[in-house]
N, C-alpha and C. Protein backbone atom coordinates (compact mmCIF):
# COMPACT_ATOMS: atom_id res chain seq x y z
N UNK A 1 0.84 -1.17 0.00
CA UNK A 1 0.00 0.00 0.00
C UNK A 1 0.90 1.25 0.00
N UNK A 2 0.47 2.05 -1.05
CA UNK A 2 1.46 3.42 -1.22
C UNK A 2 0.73 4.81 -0.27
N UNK A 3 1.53 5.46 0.02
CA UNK A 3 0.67 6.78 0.66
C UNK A 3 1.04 7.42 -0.23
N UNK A 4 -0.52 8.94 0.08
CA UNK A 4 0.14 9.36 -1.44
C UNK A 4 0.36 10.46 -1.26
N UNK A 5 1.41 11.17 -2.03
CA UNK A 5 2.31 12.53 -1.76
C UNK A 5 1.48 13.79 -1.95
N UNK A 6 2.23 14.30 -0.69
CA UNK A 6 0.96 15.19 -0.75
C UNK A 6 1.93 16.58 -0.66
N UNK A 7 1.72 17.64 -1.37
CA UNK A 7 2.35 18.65 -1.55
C UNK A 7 1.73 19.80 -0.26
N UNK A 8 3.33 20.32 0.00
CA UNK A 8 2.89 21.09 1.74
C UNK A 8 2.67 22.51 0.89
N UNK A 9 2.23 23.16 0.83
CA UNK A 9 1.67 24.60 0.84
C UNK A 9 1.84 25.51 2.33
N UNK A 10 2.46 26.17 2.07
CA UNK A 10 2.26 27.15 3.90
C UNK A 10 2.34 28.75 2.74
N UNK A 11 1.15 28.68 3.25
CA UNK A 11 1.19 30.68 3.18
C UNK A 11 1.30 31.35 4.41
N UNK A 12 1.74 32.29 4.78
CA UNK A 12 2.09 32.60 5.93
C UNK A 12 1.42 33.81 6.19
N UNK A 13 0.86 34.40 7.11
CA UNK A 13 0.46 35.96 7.05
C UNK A 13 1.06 36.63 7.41
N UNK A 14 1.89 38.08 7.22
CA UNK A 14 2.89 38.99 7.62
C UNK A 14 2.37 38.91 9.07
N UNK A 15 3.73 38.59 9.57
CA UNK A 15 4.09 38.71 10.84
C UNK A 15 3.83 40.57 11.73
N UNK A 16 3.03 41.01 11.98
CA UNK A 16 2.78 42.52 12.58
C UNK A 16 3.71 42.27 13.91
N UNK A 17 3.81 41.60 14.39
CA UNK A 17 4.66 41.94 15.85
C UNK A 17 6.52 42.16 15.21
N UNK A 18 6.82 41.42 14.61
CA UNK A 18 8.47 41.31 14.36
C UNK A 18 7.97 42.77 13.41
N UNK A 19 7.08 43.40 12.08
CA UNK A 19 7.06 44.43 11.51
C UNK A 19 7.21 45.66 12.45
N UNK A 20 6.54 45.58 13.33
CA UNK A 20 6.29 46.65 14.55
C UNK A 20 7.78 46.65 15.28
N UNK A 21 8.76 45.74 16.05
CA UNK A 21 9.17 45.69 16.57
C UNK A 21 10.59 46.50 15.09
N UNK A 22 10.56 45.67 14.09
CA UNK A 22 11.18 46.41 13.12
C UNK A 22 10.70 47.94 12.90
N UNK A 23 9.76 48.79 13.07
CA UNK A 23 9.62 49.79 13.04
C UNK A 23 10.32 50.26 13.92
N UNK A 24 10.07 50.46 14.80
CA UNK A 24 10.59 50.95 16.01
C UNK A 24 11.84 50.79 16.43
N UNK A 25 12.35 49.65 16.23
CA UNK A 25 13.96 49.69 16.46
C UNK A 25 14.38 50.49 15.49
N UNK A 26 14.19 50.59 14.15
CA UNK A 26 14.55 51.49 13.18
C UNK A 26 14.49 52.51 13.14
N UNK A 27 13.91 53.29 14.02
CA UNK A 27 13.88 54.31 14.59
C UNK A 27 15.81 55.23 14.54
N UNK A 28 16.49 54.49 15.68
CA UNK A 28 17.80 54.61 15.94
C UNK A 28 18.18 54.54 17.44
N UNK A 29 17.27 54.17 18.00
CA UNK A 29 17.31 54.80 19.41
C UNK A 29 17.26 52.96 20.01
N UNK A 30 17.79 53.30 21.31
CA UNK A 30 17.50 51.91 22.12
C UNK A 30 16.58 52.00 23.17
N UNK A 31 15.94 51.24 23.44
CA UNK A 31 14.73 50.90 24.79
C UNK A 31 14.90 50.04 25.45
N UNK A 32 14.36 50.23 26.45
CA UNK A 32 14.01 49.25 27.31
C UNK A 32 13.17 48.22 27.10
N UNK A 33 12.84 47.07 27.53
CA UNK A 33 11.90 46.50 26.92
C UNK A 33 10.38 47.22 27.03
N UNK A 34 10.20 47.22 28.31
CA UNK A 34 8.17 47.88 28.80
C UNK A 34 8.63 49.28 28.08
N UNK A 35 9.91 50.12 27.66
CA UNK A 35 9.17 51.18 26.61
C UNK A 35 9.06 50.97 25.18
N UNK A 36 9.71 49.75 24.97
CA UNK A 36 9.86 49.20 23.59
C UNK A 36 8.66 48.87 23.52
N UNK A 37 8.02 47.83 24.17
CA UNK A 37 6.89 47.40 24.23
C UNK A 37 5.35 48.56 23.80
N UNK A 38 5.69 49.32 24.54
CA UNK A 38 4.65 50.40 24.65
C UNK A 38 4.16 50.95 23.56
N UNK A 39 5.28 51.21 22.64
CA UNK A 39 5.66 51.64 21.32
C UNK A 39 5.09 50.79 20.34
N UNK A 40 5.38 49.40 20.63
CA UNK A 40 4.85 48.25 19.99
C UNK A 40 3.13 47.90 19.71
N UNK A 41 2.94 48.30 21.09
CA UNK A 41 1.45 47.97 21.06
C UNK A 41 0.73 49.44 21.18
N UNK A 42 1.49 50.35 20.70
CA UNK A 42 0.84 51.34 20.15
C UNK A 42 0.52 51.11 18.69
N UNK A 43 1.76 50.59 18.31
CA UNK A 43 1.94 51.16 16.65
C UNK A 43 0.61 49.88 16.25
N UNK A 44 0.85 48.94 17.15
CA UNK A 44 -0.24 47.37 16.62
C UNK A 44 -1.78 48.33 16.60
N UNK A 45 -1.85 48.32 17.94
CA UNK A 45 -3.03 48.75 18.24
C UNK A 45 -3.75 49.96 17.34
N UNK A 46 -3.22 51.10 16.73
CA UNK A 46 -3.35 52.02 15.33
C UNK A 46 -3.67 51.64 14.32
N UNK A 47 -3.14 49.85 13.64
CA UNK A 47 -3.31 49.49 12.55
C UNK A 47 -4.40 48.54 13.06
N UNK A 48 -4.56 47.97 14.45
CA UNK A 48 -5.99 47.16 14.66
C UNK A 48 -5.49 45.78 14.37
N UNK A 49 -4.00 45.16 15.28
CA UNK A 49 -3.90 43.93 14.39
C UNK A 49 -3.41 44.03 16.21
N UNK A 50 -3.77 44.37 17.18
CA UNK A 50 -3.74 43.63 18.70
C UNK A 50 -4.78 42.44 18.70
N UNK A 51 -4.47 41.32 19.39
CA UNK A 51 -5.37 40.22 19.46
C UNK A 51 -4.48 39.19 20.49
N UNK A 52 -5.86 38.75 21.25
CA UNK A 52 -4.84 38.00 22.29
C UNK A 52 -4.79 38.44 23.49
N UNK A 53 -4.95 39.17 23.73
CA UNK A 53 -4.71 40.35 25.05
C UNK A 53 -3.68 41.06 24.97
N UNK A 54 -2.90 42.19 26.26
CA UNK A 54 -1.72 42.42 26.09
C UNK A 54 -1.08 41.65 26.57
N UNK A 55 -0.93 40.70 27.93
CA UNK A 55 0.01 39.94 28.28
C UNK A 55 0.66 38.94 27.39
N UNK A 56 -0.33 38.37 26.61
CA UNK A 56 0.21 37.43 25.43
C UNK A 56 0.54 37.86 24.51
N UNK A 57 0.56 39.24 23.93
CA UNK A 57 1.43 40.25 23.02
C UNK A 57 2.54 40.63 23.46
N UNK A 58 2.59 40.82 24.78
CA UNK A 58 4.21 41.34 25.25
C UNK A 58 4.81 39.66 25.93
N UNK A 59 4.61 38.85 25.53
CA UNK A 59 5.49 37.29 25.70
C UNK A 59 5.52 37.09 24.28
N UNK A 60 4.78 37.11 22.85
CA UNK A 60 5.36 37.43 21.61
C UNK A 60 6.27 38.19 21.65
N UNK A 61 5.80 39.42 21.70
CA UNK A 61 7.25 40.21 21.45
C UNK A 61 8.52 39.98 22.21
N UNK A 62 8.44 39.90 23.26
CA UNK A 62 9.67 39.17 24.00
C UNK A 62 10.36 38.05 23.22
N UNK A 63 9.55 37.34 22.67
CA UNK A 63 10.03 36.39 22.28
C UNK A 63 10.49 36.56 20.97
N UNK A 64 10.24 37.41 19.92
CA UNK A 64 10.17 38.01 18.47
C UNK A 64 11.52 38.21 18.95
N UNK A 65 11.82 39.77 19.80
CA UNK A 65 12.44 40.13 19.89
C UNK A 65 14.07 39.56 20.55
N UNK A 66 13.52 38.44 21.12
CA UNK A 66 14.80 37.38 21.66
C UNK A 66 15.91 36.88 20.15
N UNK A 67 14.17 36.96 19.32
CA UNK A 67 14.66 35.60 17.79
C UNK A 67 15.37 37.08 17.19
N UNK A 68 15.23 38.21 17.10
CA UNK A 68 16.03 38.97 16.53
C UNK A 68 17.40 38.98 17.17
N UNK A 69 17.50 38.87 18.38
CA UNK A 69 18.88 38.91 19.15
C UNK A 69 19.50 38.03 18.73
N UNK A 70 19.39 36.97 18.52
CA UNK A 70 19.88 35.61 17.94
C UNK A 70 19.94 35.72 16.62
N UNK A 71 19.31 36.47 16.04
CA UNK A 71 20.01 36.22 14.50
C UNK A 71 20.67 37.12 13.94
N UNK A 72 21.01 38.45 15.14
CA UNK A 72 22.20 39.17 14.80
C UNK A 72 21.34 40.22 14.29
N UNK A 73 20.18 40.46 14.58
CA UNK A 73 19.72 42.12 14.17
C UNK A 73 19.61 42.70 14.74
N UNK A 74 19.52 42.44 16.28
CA UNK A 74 18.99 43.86 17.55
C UNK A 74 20.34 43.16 18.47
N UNK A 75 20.14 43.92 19.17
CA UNK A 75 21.42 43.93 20.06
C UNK A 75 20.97 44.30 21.50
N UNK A 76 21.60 43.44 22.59
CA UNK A 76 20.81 43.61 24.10
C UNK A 76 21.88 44.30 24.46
N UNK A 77 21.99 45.53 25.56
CA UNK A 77 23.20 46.07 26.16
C UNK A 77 22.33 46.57 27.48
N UNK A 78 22.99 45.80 28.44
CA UNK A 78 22.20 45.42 29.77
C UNK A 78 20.84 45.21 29.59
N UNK A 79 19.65 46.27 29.62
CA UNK A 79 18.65 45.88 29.88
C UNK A 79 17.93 46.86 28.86
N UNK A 80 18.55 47.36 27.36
CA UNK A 80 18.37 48.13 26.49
C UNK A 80 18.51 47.38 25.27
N UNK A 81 17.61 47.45 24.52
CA UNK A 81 17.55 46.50 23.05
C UNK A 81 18.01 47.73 21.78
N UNK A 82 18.72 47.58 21.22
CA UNK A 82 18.54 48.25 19.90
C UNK A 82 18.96 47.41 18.64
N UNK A 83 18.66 48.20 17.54
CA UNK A 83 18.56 47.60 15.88
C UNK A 83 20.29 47.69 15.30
N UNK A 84 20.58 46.03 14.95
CA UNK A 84 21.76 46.63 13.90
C UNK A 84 21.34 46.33 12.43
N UNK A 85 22.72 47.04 12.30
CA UNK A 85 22.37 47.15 10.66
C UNK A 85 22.12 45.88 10.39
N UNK A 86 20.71 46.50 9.32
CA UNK A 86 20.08 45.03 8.45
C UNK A 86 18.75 44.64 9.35
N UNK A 87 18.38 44.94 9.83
CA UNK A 87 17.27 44.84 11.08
C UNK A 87 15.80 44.88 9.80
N UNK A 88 15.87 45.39 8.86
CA UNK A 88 14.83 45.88 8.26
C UNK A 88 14.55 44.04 7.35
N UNK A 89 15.84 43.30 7.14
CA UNK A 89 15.27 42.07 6.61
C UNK A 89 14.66 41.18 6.97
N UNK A 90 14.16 41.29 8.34
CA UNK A 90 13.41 40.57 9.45
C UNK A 90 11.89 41.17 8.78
N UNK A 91 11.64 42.09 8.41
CA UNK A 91 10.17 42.71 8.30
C UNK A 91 9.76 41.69 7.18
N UNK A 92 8.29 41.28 6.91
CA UNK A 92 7.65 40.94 6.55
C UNK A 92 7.66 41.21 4.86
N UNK A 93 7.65 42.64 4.42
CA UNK A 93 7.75 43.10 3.72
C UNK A 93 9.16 42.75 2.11
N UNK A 94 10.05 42.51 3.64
CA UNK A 94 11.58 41.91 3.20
C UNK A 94 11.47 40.45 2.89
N UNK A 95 10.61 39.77 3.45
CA UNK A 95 10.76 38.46 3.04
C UNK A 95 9.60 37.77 2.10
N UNK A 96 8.52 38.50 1.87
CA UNK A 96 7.81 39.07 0.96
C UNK A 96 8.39 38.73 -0.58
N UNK A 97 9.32 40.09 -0.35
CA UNK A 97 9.76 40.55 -1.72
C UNK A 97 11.22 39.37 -1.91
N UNK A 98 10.91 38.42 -1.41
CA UNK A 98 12.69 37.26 -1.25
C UNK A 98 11.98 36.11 -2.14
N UNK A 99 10.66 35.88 -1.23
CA UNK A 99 10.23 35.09 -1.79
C UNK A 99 9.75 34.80 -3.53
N UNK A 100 9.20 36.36 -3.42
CA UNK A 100 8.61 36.68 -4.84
C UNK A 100 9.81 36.32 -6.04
N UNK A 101 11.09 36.86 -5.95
CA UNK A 101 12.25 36.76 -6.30
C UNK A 101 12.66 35.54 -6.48
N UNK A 102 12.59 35.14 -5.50
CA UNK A 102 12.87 33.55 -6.06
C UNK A 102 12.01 32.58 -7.00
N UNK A 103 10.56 32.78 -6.51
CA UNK A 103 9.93 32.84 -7.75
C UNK A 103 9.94 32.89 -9.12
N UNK A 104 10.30 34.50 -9.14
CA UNK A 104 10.57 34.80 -10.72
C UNK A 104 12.26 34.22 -11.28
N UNK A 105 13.02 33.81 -10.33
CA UNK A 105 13.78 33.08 -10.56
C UNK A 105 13.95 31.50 -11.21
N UNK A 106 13.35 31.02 -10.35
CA UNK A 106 12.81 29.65 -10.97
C UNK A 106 11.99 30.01 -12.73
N UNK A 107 10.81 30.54 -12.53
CA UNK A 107 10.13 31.09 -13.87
C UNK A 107 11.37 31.14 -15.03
N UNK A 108 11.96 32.01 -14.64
CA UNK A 108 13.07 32.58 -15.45
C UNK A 108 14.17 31.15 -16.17
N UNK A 109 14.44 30.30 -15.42
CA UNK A 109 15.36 29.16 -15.27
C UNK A 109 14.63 28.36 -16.04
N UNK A 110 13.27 27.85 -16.23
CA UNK A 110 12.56 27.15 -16.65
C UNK A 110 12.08 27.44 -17.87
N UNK A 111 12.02 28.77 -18.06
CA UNK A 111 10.90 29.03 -20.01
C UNK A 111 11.97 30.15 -20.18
């Protein structure tokens, strides 16, 4: 008996917490986290994409913002987060336009 192959599809929906958290670090300035935060769930809360409550928005972002520390875009200095260069390829927008690209890449390779 064969199983049968099944093709994975993931569409993803732009990430608003890592976009937000990319706004704002881009700024230039460093924060604290609860003023980083503040900032965060301002800028969410304006575009209407808060959901969840706030406590479970500020343990996302904590956590967004951990996965940026780790991949070398924000930077912790004691108890102050800021953006390094390249911080903007984390946004949604950036990986967006990577994907599309590769896309028309393949297209391109093929006809």
């Amino acid at each position: 008996m064969t199983t049968p192959i099944r093709t994975i599809f993931s569409r993803r929906a732009p990430d608003h917490v890592t976009d937000a958290l990319v706004d704002v670090l881009s700024e230039g300035e460093t924060y604290e986290f609860k003023a980083l935060f503040l900032k965060v769930y301002a800028g969410l809360k304006l575009k209407n994409a808060v959901s969840g409550g706030e406590e479970m928005l500020r343990l996302r972002c904590y956590e967004k913002l951990q996965n940026l520390t780790r991949r070398g875009l924000a930077i912790k200095t004691g108890k102050n987060y800021g953006a390094l260069k390249g911080i903007e390829k984390a946004s949604s927008v950036h990986q967006l336009a990577r994907a599309d690209a590769a896309v028309a890449a393949r297209i391109a390779a093929a006809g």
